[in-house]
N, C-alpha and C. Protein backbone atom coordinates (compact mmCIF):
# COMPACT_ATOMS: atom_id res chain seq x y z
N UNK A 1 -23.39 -1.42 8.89
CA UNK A 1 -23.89 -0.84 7.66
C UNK A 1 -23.69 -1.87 6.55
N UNK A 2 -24.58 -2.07 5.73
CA UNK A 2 -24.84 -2.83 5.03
C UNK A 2 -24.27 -2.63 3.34
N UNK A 3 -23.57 -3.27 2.74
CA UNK A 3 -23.54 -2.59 1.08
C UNK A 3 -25.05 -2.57 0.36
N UNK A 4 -25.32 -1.45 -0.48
CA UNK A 4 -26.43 -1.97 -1.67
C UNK A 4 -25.74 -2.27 -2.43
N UNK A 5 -26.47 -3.43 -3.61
CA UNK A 5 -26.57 -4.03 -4.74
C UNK A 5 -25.85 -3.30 -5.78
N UNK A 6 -26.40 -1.98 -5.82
CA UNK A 6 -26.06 -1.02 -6.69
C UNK A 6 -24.54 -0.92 -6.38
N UNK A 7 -24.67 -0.35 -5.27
CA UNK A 7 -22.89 0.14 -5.18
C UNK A 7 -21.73 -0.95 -5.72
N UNK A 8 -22.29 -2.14 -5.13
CA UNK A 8 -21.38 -3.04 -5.56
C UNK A 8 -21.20 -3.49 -6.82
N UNK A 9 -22.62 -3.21 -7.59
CA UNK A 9 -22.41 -3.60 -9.24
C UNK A 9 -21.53 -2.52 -9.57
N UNK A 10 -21.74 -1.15 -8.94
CA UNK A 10 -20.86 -0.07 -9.82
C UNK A 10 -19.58 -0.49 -9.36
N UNK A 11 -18.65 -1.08 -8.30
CA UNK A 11 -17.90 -1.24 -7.93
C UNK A 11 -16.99 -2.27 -8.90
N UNK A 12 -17.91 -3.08 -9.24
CA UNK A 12 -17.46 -4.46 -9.90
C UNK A 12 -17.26 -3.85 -11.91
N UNK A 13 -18.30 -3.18 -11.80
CA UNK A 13 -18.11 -2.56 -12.97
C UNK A 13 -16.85 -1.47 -13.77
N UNK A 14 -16.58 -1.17 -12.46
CA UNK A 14 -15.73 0.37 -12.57
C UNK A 14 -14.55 -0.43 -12.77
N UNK A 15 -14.37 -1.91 -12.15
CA UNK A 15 -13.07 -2.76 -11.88
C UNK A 15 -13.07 -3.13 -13.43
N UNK A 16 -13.98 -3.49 -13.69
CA UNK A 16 -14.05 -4.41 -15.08
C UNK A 16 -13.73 -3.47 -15.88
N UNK A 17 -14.04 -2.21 -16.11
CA UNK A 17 -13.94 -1.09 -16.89
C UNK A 17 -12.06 -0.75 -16.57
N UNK A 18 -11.31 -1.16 -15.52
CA UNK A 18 -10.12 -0.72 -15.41
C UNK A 18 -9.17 -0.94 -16.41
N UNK A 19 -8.58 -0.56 -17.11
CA UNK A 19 -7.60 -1.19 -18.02
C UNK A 19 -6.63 -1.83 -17.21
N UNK A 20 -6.40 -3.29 -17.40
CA UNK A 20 -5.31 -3.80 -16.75
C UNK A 20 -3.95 -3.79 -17.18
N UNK A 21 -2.71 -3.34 -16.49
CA UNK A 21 -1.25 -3.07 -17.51
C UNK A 21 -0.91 -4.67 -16.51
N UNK A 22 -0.05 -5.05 -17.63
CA UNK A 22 0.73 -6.13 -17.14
C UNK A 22 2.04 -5.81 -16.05
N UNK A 23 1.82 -6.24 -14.23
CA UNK A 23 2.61 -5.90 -13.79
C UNK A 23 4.18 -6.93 -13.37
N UNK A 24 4.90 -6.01 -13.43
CA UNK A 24 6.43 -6.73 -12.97
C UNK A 24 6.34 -7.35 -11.93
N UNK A 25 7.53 -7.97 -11.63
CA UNK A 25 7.91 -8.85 -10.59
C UNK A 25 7.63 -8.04 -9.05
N UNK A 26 8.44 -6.78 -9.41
CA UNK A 26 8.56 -6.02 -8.11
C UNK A 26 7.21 -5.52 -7.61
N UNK A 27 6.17 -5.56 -8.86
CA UNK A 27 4.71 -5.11 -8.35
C UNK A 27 4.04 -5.96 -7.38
N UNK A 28 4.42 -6.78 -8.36
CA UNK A 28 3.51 -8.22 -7.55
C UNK A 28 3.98 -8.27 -6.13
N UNK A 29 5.37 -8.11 -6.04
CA UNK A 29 5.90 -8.19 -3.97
C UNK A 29 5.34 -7.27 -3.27
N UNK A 30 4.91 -6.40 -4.24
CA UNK A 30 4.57 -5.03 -3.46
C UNK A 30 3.17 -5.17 -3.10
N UNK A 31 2.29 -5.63 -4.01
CA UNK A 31 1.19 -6.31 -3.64
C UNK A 31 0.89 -7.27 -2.62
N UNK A 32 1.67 -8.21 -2.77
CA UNK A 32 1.62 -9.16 -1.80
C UNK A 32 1.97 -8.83 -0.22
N UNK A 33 2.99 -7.96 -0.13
CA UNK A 33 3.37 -6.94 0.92
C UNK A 33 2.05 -6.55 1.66
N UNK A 34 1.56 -5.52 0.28
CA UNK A 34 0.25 -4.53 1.11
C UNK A 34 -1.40 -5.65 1.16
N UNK A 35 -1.02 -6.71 0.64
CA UNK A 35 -2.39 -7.47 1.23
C UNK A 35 -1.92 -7.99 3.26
N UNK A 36 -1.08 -7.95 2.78
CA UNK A 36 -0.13 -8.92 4.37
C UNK A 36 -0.56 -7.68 5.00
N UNK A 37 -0.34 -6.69 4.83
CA UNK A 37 -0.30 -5.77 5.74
C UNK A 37 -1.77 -5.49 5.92
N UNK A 38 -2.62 -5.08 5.02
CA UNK A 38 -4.22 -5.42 5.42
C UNK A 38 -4.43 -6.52 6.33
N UNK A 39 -4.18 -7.33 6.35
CA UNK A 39 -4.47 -8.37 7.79
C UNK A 39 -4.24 -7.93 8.34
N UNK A 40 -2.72 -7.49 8.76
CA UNK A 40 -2.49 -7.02 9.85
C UNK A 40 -2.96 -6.03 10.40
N UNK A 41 -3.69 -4.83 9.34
CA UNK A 41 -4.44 -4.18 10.17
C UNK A 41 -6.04 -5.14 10.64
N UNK A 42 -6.57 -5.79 9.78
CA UNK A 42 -7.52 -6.35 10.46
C UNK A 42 -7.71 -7.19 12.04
N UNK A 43 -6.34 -7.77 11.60
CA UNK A 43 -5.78 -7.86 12.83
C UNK A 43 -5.95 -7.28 14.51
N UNK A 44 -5.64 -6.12 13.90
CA UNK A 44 -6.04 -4.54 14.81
C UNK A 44 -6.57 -4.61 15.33
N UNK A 45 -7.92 -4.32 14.52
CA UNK A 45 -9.30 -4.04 14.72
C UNK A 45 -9.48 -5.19 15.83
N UNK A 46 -9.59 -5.96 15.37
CA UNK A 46 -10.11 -7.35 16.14
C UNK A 46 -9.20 -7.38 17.55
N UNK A 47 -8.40 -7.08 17.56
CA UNK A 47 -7.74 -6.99 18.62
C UNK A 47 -8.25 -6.15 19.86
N UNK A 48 -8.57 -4.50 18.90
CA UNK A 48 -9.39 -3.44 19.90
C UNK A 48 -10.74 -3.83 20.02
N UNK A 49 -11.53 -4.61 18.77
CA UNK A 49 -12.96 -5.30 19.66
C UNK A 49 -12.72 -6.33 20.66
N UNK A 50 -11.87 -7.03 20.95
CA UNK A 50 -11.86 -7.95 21.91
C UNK A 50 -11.07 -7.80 23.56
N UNK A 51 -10.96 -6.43 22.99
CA UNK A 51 -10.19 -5.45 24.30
C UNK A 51 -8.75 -6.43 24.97
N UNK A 52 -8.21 -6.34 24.11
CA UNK A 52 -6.81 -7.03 24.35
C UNK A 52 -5.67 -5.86 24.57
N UNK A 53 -4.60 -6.54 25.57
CA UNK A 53 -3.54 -5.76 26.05
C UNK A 53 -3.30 -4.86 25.46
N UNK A 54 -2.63 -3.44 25.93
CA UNK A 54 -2.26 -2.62 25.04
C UNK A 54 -0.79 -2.63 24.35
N UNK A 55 0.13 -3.52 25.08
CA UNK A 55 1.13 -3.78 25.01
C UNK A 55 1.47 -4.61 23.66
N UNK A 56 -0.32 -6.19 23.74
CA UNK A 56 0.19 -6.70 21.96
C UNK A 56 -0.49 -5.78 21.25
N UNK A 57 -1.80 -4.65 21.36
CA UNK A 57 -1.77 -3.96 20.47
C UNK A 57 -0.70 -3.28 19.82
N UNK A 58 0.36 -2.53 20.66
CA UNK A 58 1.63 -1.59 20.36
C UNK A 58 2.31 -2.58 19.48
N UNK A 59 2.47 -3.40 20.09
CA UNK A 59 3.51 -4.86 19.34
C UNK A 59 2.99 -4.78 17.98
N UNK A 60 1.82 -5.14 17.71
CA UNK A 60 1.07 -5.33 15.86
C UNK A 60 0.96 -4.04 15.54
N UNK A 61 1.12 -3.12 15.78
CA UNK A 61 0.87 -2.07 15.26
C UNK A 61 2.29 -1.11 14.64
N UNK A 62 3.04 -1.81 15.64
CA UNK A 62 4.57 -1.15 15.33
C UNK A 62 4.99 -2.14 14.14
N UNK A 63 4.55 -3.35 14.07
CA UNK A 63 4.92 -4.57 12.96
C UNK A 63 4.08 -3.98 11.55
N UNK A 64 2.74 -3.32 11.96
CA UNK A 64 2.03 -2.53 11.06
C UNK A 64 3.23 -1.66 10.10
N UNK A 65 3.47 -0.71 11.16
CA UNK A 65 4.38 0.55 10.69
C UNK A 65 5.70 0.40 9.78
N UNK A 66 6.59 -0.61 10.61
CA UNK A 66 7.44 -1.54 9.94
C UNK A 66 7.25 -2.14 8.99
N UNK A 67 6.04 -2.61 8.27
CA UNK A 67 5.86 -3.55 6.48
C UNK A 67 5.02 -2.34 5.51
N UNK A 68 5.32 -1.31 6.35
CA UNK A 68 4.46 0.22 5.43
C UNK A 68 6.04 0.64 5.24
N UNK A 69 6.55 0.84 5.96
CA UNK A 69 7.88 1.50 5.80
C UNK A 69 8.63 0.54 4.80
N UNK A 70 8.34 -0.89 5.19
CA UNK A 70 9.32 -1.50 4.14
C UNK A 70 8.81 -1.89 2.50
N UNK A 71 7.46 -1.12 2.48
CA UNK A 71 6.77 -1.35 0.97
C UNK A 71 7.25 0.14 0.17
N UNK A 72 6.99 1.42 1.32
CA UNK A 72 7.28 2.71 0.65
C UNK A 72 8.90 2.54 0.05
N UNK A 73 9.45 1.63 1.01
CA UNK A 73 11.35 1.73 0.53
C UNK A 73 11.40 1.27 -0.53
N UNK A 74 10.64 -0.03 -1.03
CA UNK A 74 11.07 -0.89 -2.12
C UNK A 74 10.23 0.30 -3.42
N UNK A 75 8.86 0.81 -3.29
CA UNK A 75 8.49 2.05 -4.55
C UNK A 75 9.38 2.99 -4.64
N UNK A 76 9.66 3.68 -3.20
CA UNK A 76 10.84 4.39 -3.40
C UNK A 76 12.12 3.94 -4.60
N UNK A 77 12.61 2.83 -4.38
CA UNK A 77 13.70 2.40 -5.28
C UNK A 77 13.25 2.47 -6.24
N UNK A 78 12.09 1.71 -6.72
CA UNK A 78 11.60 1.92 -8.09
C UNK A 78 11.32 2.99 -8.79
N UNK A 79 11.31 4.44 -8.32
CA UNK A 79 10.88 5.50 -8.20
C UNK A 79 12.28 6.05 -8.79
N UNK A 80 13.29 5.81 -7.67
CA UNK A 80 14.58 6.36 -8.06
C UNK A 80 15.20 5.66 -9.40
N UNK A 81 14.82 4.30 -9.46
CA UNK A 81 15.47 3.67 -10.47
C UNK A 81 15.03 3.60 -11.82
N UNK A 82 13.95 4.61 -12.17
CA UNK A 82 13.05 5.18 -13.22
C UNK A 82 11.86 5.01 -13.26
N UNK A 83 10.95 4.46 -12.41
CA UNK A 83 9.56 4.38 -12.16
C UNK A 83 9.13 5.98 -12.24
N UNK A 84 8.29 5.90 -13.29
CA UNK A 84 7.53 7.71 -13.24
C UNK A 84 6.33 7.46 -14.22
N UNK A 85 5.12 8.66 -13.64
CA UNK A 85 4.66 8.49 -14.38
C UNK A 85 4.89 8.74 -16.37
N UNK A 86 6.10 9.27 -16.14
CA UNK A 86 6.37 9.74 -18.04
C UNK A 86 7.69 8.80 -18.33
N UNK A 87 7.17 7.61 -18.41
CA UNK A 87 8.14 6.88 -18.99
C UNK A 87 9.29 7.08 -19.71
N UNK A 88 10.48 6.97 -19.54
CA UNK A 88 11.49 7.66 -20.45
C UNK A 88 12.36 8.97 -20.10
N UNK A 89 11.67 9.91 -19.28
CA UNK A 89 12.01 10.86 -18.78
C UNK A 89 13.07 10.82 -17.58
N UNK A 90 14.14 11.15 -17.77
CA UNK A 90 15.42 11.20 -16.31
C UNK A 90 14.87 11.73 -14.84
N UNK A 91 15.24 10.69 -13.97
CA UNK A 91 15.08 10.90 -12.66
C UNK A 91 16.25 12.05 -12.25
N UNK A 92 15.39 13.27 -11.62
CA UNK A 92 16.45 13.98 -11.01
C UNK A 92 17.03 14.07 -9.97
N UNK A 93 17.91 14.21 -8.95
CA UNK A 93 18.40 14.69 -7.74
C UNK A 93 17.28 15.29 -7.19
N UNK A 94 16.24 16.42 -7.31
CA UNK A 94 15.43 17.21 -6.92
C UNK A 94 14.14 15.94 -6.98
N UNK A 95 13.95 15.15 -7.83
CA UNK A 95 12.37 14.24 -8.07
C UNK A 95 12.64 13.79 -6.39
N UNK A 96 13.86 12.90 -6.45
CA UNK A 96 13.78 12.13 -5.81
C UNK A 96 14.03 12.83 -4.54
N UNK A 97 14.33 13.75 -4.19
CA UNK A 97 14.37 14.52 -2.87
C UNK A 97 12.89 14.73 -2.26
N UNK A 98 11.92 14.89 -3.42
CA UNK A 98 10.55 15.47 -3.17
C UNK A 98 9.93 13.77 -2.81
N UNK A 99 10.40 13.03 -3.35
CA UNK A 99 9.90 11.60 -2.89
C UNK A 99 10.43 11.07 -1.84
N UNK A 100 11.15 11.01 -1.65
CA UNK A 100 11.33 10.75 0.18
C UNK A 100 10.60 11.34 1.04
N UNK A 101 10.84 12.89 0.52
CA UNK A 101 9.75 13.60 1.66
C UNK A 101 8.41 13.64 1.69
N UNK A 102 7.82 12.78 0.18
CA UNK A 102 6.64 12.46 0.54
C UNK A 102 6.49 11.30 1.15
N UNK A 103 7.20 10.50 0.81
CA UNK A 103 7.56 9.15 1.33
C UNK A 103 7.42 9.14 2.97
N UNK A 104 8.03 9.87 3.38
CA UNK A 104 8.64 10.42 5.21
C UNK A 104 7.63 11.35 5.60
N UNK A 105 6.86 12.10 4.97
CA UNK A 105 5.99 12.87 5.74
C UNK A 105 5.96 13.27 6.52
């Protein structure tokens, strides 16, 4: 399937239209994290088109699971350590109970 023209101008547009906030240090790892980890799912893919073992599939896929788990831990902290959306507002015992368990699912 092919992109149209259109979609992608609205795409490029909607980006340009984003307000950009200046992000922290810890954003940027977290970013850099979840691009790594997009390979690795591309990775995947390419792996199941080329009909490769199931054994290195399990292998990249558990390495998948493992740099998801270790991006949710590091928001998590940030989360607990006052990351919210209402800036200023106290993290409770109860916030952060409900964030793990969304976290853990």
């Amino acid at each position: 399937m092919t992109k149209s023209v259109r979609g992608s101008q609205a795409g490029a547009e909607a980006e340009a239209a984003a307000p950009t906030i200046p992000l922290s240090d810890t954003d940027r790892k977290i970013l850099a994290r979840l691009r790594r980890i997009e390979g690795q799912v591309r990775g995947l893919q390419r792996m199941i088109e080329e009909g490769r073992d199931c054994h290195d599939v399990l292998t990249q896929l558990s390495g998948v699971r493992s740099a998801l788990d270790a991006a949710g831990d590091v928001v998590l902290e940030q989360y607990a350590s006052g990351c919210r959306a209402r800036p200023g507002e106290a993290v409770t015992p109860a916030d952060v109970v409900r964030a793990v368990k969304l976290l853990r699912g």
